[in-house]
Protein backbone atom coordinates (compact mmCIF):
# COMPACT_ATOMS: atom_id res chain seq x y z
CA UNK A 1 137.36 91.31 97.68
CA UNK A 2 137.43 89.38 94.51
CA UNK A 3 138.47 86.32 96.12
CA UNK A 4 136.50 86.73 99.29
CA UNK A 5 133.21 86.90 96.74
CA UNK A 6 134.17 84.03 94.73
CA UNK A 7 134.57 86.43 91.98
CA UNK A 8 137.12 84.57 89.19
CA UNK A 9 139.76 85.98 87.18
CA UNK A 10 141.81 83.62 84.45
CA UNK A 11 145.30 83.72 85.13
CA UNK A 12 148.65 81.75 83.71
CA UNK A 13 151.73 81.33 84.17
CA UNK A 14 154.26 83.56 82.38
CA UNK A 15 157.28 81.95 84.53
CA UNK A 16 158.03 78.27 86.20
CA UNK A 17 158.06 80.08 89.50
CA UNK A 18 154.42 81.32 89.31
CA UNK A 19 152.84 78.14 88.32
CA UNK A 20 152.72 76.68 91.62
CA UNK A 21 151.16 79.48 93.04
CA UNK A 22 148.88 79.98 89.99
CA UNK A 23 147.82 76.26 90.48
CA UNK A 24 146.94 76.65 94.21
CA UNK A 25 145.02 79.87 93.68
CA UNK A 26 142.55 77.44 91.15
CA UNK A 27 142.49 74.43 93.82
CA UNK A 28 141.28 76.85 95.82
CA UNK A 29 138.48 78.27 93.39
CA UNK A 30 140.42 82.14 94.13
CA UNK A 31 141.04 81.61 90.18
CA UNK A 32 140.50 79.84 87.18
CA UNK A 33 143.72 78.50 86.29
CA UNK A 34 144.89 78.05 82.26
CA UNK A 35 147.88 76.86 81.08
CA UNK A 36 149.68 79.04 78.26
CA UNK A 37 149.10 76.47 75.60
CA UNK A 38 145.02 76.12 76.52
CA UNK A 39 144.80 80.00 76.69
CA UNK A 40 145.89 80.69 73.03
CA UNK A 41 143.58 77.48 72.18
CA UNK A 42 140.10 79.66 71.20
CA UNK A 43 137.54 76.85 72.16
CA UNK A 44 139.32 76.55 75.84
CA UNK A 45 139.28 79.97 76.31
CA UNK A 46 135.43 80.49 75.28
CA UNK A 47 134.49 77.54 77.58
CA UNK A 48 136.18 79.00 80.40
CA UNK A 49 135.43 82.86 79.81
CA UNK A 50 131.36 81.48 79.89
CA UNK A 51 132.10 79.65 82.97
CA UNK A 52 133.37 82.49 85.02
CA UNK A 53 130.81 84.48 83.22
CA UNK A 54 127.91 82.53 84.29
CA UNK A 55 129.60 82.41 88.02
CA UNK A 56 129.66 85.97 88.31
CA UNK A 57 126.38 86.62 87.14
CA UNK A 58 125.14 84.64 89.93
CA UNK A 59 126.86 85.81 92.74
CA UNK A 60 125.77 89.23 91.27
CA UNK A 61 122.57 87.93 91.49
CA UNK A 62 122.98 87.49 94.74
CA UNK A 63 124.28 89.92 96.55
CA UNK A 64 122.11 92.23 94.74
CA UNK A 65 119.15 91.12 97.20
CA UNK A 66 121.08 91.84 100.20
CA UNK A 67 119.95 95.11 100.62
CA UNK A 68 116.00 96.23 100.08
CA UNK A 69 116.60 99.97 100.24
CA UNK A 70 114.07 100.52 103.34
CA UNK A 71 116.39 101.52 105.85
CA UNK A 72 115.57 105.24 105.92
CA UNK A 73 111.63 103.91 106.07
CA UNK A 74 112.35 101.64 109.11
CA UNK A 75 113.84 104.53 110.65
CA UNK A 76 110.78 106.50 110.17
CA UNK A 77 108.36 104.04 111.15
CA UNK A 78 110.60 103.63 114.26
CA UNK A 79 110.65 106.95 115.11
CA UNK A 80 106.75 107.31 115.06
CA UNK A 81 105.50 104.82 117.17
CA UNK A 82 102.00 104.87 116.25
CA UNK A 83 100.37 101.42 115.73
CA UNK A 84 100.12 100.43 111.74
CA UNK A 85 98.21 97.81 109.74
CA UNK A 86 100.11 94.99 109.06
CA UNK A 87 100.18 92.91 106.04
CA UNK A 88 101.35 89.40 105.01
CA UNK A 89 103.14 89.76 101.26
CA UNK A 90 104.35 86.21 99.52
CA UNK A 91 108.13 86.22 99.67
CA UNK A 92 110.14 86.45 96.57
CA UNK A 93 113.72 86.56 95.40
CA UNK A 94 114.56 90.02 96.35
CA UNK A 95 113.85 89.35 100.06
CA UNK A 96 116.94 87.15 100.51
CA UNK A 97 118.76 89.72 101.73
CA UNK A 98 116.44 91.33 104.34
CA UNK A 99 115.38 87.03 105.56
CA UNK A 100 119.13 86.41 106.45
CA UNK A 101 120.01 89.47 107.99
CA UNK A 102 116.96 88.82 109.92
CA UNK A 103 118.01 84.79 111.23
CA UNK A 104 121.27 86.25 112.14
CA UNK A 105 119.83 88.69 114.68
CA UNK A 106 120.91 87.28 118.35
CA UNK A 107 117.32 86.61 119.64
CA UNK A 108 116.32 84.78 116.24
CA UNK A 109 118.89 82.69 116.35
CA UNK A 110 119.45 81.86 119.46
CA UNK A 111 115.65 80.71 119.32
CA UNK A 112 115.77 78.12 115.74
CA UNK A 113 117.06 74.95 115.67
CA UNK A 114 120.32 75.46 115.05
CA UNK A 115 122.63 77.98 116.49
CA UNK A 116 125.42 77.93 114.79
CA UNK A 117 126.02 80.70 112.12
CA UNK A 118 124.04 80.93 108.79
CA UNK A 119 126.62 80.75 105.41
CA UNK A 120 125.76 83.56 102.96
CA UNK A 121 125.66 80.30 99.84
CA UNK A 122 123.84 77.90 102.31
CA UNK A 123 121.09 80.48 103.16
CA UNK A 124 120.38 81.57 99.84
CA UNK A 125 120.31 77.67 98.73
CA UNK A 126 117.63 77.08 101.09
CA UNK A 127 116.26 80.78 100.65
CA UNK A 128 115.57 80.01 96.94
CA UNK A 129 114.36 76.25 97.22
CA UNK A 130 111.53 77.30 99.69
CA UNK A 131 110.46 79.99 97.60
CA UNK A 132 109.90 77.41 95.43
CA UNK A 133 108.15 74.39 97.15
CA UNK A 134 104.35 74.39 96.75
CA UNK A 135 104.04 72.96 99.72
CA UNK A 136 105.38 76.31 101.76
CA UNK A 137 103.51 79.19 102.04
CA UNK A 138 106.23 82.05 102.87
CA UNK A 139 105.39 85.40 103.80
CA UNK A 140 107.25 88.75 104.63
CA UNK A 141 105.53 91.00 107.40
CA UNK A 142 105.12 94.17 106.40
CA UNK A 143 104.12 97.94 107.52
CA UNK A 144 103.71 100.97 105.29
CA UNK A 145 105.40 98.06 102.42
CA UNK A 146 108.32 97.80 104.36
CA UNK A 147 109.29 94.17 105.53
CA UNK A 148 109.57 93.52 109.25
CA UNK A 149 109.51 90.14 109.87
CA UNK A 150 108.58 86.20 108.47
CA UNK A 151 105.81 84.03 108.46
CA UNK A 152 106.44 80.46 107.20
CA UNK A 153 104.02 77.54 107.22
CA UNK A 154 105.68 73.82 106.18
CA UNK A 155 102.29 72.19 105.55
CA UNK A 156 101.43 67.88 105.41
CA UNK A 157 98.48 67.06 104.57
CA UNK A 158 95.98 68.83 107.01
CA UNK A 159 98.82 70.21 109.11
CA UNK A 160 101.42 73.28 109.33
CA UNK A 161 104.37 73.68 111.43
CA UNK A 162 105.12 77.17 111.85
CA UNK A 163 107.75 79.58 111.91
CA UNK A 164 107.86 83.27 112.53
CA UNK A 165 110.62 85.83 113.46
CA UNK A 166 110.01 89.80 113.67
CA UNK A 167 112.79 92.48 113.47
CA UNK A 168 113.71 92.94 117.20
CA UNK A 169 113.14 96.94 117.05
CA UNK A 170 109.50 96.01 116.12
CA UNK A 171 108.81 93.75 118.72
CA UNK A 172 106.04 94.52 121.72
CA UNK A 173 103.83 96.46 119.28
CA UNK A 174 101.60 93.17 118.41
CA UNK A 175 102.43 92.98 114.95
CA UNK A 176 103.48 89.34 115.01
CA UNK A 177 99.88 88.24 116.78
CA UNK A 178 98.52 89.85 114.12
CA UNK A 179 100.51 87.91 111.14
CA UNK A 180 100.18 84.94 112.40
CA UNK A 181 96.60 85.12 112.01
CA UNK A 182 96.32 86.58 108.81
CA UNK A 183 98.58 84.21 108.17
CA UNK A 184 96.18 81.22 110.11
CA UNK A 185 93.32 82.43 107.92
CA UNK A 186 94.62 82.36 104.84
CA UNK A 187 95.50 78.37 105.22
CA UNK A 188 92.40 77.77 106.63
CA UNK A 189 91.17 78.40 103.05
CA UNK A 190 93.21 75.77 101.93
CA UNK A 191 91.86 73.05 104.21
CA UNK A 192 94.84 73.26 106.81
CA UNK A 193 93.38 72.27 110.21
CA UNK A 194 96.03 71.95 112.54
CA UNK A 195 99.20 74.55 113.63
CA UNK A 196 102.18 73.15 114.94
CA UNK A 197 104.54 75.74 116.67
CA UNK A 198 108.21 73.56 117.96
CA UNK A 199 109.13 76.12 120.68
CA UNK A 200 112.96 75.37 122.93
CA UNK A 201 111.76 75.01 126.71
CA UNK A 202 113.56 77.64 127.50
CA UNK A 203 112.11 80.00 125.23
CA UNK A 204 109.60 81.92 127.36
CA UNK A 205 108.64 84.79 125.33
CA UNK A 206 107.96 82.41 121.90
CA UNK A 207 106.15 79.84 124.83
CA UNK A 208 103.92 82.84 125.63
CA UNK A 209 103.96 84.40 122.35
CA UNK A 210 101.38 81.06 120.67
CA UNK A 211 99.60 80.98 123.91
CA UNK A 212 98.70 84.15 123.68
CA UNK A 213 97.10 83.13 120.22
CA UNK A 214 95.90 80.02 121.85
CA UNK A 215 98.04 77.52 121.24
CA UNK A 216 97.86 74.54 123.45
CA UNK A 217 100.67 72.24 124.89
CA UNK A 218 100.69 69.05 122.86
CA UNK A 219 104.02 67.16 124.16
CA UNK A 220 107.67 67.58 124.98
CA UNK A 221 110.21 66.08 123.21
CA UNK A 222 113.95 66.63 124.09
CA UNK A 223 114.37 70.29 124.42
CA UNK A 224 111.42 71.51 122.30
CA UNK A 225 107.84 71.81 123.53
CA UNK A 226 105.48 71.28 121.16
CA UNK A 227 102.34 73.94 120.78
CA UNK A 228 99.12 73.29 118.77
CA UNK A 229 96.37 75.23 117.39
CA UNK A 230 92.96 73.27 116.11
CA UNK A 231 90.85 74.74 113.56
């Protein structure tokens, strides 16, 4: 489990026939790798000991967000099916976890650009640099403050491209109509004019799904249609 984490250990060799083996566990980053003369050496052994330090606190870091603790919540919304208010929240750190377990879902995927399968690292390096860019405005979905979906808008200028995904046991209730235009309104305040939504063709229920909120067909390009919404 160590390993599979990227969680370090420092070894050595105490024998000629475990260096090899002690080598090829570091060139494959299982550990970090010291010889016997560099592990007495103090300074070495500091350096290295903060390195794997530092690593571990991020992956713990990390994989600390991979759960939200609203599981039992979900189940009780689920359970009720009553209509509730929904709310748009600005994302932050600790919604990693719920975002890619969300993507990974069969209909989410199979719906974004790429669907190939979504790296634990690479989402969080993404997950953490759009949290970050002014120029996103990225937003959980939420009922009773328990996150059911994403709203994202990439803005230029005057424009936003849109993307939004909802929990597939909370779909057919409305809930994403009604995001996207809290979301719509709040980026109206910021002078955005124009909505892009890049839909597959073969997409019917996302097709219907911003033409419902009237969206208009703008163009085709390859396999994407191309949806927009003019303030």
């Amino acid at each position: 489990m160590r390993s599979y984490l990227s969680v370090n250990s420092i070894i050595t060799d105490l024998s000629n026939d475990q260096k090899d083996f002690s080598i090829e566990l570091h060139k494959a980053k299982c550990q970090s790798y010291l010889k016997i003369k560099h592990i007495t050496n103090p300074l070495i052994l500091k350096n290295t000991i903060s390195k794997v330090s530092n690593k571990n606190k991020i992956i713990k870091r990390n994989f600390s967000n991979l759960v939200d603790g609203n599981g039992l919540k979900r189940i009780k919304i689920l359970l009720n099916k009553k209509k509730r208010n929904v709310r748009i929240k600005k994302m932050g750190v600790q919604d990693s976890g719920f975002v890619y377990f969300l993507k990974l879902q069969k209909k989410v995927l199979n719906s974004a650009f790429s669907t190939k399968n979504i790296l634990l690292n690479d989402h969080l390096n993404w997950f953490y640099k759009t949290c970050l860019d002014t120029k996103i405005y990225f937003y959980k979905i939420c009922i009773d403050n328990v996150s059911i979906g994403f709203l994202r808008f990439n803005t230029i200028k005057n424009l936003s491209y849109i993307d939004i995904a909802i929990d597939e046991n909370f779909v057919n209730f409305g809930y994403a109509s009604k995001a996207l235009n809290l979301g719509i309104n709040k980026l109206k305040k910021k002078n955005i004019k124009i909505f892009i939504a890049k839909v597959k063709i073969n997409n019917l229920a996302s097709l219907n799904f911003f033409k419902k909120n009237k969206f208009k067909f703008f163009k085709s390009k390859n396999n994407f249609k191309e949806l927009r919404l003019t303030i």
